[in-house]
C-alpha atoms as a PDB file:
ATOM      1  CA  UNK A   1       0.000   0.000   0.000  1.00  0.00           C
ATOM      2  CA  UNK A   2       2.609   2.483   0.685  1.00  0.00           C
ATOM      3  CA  UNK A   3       4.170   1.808  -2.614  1.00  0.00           C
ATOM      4  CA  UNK A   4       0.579   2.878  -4.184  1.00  0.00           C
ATOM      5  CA  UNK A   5       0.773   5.272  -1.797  1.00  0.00           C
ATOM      6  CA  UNK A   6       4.161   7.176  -2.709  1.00  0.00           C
ATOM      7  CA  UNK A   7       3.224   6.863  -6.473  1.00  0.00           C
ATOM      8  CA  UNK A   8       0.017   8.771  -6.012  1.00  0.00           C
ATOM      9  CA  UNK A   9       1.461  11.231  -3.591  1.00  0.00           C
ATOM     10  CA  UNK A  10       3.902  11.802  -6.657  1.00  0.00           C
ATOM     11  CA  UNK A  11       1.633  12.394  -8.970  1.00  0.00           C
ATOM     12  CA  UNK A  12      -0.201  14.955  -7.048  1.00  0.00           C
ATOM     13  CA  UNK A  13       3.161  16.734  -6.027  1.00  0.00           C
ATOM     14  CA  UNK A  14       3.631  16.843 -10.166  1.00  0.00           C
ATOM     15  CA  UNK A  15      -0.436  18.352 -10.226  1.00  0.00           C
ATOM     16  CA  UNK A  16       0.508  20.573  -7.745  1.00  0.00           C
ATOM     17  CA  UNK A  17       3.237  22.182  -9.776  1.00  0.00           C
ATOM     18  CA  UNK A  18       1.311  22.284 -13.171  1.00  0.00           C
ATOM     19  CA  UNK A  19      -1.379  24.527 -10.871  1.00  0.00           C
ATOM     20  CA  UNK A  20       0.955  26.951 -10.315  1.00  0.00           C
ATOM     21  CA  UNK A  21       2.572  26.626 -13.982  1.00  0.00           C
ATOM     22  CA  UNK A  22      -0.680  27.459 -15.545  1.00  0.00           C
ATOM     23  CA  UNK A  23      -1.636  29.971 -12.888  1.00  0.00           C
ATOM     24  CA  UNK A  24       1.329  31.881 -13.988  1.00  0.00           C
ATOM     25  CA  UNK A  25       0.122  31.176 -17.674  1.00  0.00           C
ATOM     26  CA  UNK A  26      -2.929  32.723 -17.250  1.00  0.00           C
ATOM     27  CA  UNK A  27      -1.806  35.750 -14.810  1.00  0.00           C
ATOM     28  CA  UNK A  28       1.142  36.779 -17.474  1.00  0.00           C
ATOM     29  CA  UNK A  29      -1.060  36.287 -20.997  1.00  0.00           C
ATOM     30  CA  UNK A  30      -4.592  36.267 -19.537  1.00  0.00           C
ATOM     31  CA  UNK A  31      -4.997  33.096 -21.566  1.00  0.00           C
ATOM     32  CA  UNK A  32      -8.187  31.078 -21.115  1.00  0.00           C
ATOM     33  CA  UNK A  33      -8.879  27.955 -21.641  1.00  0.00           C
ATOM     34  CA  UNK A  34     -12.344  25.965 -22.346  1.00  0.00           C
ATOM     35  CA  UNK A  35     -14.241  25.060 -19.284  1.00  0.00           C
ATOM     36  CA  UNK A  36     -15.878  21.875 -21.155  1.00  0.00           C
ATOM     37  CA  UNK A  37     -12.410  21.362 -23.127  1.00  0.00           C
ATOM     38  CA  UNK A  38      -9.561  21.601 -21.061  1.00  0.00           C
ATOM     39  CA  UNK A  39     -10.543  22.557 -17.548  1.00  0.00           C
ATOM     40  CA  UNK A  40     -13.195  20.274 -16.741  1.00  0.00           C
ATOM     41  CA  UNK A  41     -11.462  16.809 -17.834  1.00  0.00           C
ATOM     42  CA  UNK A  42      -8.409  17.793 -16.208  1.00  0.00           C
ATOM     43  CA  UNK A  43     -10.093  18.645 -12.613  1.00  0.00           C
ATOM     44  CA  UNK A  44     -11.900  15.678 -13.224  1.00  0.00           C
ATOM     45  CA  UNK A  45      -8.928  13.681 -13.490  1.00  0.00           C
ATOM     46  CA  UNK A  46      -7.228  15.566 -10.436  1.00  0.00           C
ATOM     47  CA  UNK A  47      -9.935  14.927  -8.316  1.00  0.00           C
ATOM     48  CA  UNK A  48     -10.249  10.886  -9.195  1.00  0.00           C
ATOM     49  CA  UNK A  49      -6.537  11.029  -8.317  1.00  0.00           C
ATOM     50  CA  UNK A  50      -6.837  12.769  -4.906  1.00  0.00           C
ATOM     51  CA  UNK A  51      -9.857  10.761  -3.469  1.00  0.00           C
ATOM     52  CA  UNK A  52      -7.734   7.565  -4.484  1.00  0.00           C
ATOM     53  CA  UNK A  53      -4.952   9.365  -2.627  1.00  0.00           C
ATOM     54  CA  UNK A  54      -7.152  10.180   0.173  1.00  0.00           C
ATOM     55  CA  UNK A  55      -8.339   6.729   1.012  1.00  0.00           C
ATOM     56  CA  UNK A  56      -5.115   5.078   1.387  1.00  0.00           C
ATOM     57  CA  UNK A  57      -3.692   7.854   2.813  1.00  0.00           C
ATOM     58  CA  UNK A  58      -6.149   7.574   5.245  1.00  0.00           C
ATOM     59  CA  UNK A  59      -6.282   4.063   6.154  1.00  0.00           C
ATOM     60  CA  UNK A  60      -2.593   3.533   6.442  1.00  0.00           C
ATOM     61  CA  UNK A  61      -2.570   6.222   8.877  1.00  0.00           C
ATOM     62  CA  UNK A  62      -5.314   4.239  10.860  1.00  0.00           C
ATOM     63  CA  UNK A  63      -3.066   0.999  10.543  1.00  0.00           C
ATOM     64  CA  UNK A  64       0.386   3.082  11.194  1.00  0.00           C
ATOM     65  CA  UNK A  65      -0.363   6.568  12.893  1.00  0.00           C
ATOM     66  CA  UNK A  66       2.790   8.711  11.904  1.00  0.00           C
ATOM     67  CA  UNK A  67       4.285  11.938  14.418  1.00  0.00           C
ATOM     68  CA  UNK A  68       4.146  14.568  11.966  1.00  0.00           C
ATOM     69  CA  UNK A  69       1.128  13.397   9.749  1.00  0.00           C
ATOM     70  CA  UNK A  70      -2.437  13.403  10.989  1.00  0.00           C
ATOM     71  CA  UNK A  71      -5.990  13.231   9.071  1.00  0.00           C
ATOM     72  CA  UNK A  72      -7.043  16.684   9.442  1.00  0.00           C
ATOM     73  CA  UNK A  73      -4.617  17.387   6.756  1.00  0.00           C
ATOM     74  CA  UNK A  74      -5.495  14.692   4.278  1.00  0.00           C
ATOM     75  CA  UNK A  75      -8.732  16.807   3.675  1.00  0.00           C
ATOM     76  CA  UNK A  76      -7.959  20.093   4.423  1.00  0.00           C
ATOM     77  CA  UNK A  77      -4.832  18.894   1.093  1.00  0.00           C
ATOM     78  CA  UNK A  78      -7.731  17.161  -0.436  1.00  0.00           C
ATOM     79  CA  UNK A  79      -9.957  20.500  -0.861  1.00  0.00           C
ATOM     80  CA  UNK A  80      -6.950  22.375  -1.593  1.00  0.00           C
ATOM     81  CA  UNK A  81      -5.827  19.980  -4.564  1.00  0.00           C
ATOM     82  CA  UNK A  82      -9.499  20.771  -6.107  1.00  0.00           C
ATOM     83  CA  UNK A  83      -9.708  24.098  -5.584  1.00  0.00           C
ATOM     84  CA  UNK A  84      -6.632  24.648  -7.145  1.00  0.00           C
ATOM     85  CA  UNK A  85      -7.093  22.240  -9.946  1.00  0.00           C
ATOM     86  CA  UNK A  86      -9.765  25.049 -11.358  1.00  0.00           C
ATOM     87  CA  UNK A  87      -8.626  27.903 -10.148  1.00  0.00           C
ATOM     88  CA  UNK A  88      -5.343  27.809 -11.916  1.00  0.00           C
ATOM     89  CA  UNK A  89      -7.074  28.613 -14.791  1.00  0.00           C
ATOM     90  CA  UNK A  90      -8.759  31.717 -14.178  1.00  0.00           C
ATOM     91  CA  UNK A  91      -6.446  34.853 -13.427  1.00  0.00           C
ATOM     92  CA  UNK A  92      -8.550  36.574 -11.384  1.00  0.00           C
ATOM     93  CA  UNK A  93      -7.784  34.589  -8.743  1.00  0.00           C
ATOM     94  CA  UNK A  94      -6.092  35.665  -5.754  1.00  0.00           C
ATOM     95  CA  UNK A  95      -2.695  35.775  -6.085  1.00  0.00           C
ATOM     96  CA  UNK A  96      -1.662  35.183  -2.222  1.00  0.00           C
ATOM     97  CA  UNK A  97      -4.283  32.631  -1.641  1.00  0.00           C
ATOM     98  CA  UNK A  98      -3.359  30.473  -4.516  1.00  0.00           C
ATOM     99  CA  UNK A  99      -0.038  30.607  -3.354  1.00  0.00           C
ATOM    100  CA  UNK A 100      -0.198  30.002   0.256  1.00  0.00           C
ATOM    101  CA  UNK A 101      -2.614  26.555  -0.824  1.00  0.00           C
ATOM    102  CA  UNK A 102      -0.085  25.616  -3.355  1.00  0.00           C
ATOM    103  CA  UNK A 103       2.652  26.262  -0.859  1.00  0.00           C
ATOM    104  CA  UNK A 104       0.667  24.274   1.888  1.00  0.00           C
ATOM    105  CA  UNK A 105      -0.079  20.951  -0.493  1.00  0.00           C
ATOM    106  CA  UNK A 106       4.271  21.350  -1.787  1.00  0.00           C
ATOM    107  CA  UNK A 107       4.897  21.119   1.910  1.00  0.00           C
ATOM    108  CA  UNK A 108       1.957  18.370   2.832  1.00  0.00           C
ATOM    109  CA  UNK A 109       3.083  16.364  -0.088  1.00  0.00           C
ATOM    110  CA  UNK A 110       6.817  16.141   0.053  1.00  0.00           C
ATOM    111  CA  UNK A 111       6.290  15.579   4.153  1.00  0.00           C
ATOM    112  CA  UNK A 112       4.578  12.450   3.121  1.00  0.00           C
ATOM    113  CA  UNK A 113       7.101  11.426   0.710  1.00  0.00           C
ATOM    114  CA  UNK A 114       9.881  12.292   3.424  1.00  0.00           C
ATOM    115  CA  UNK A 115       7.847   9.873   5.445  1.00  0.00           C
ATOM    116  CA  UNK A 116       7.261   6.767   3.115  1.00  0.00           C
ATOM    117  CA  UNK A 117      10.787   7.012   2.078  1.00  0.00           C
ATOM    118  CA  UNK A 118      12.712   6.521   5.568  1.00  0.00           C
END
């Protein structure tokens, strides 16, 4: 499970950085993308990922409590990863917000990693 585990947690960390490349996309050219097109399928396929994430992150927790990890923060990353899986997109968003979530799911993500790895 913790193989599944790190390989998911991966793959979100790689999400995570696309949000913030195509935040800076659309903040620098204003470009927009189609909802139907582009932004929808890709959310959609950010948010299968991240409930499959969520579910074995959470149950190996339950079977292996870790120090610096705790569930609280598998949801409040969960509804960060989806917010920010749309809201990339659109450059009106808030510039600080977006940051500080992207910042907080790096940090989440790469703690679990740490973790999983040792």
């Amino acid at each position: 499970m913790s193989e599944e585990i790190l390989q998911l947690t991966k793959k979100l960390l790689h999400y995570n950085r696309s949000f913030l490349e195509y935040f800076e996309e659309a903040r620098e050219k204003g470009t927009t993308h189609d909802f139907h097109a582009v932004i929808l399928p890709f959310a959609n396929e950010v948010k299968s990922t991240s409930q499959e994430w969520s579910t074995l992150m959470k149950n190996w927790l339950k079977n292996s409590p870790q120090k610096h990890l705790h569930l609280k923060q598998i949801d409040t990353t969960l509804d960060h990863i989806e917010q920010l899986s749309i809201q990339a997109f659109f450059p009106k968003t808030s510039k600080s917000r977006f940051l500080n979530a992207n910042r907080t799911v790096e940090f989440f993500l790469l703690e679990i990693i740490r973790e999983l790895e040792n």
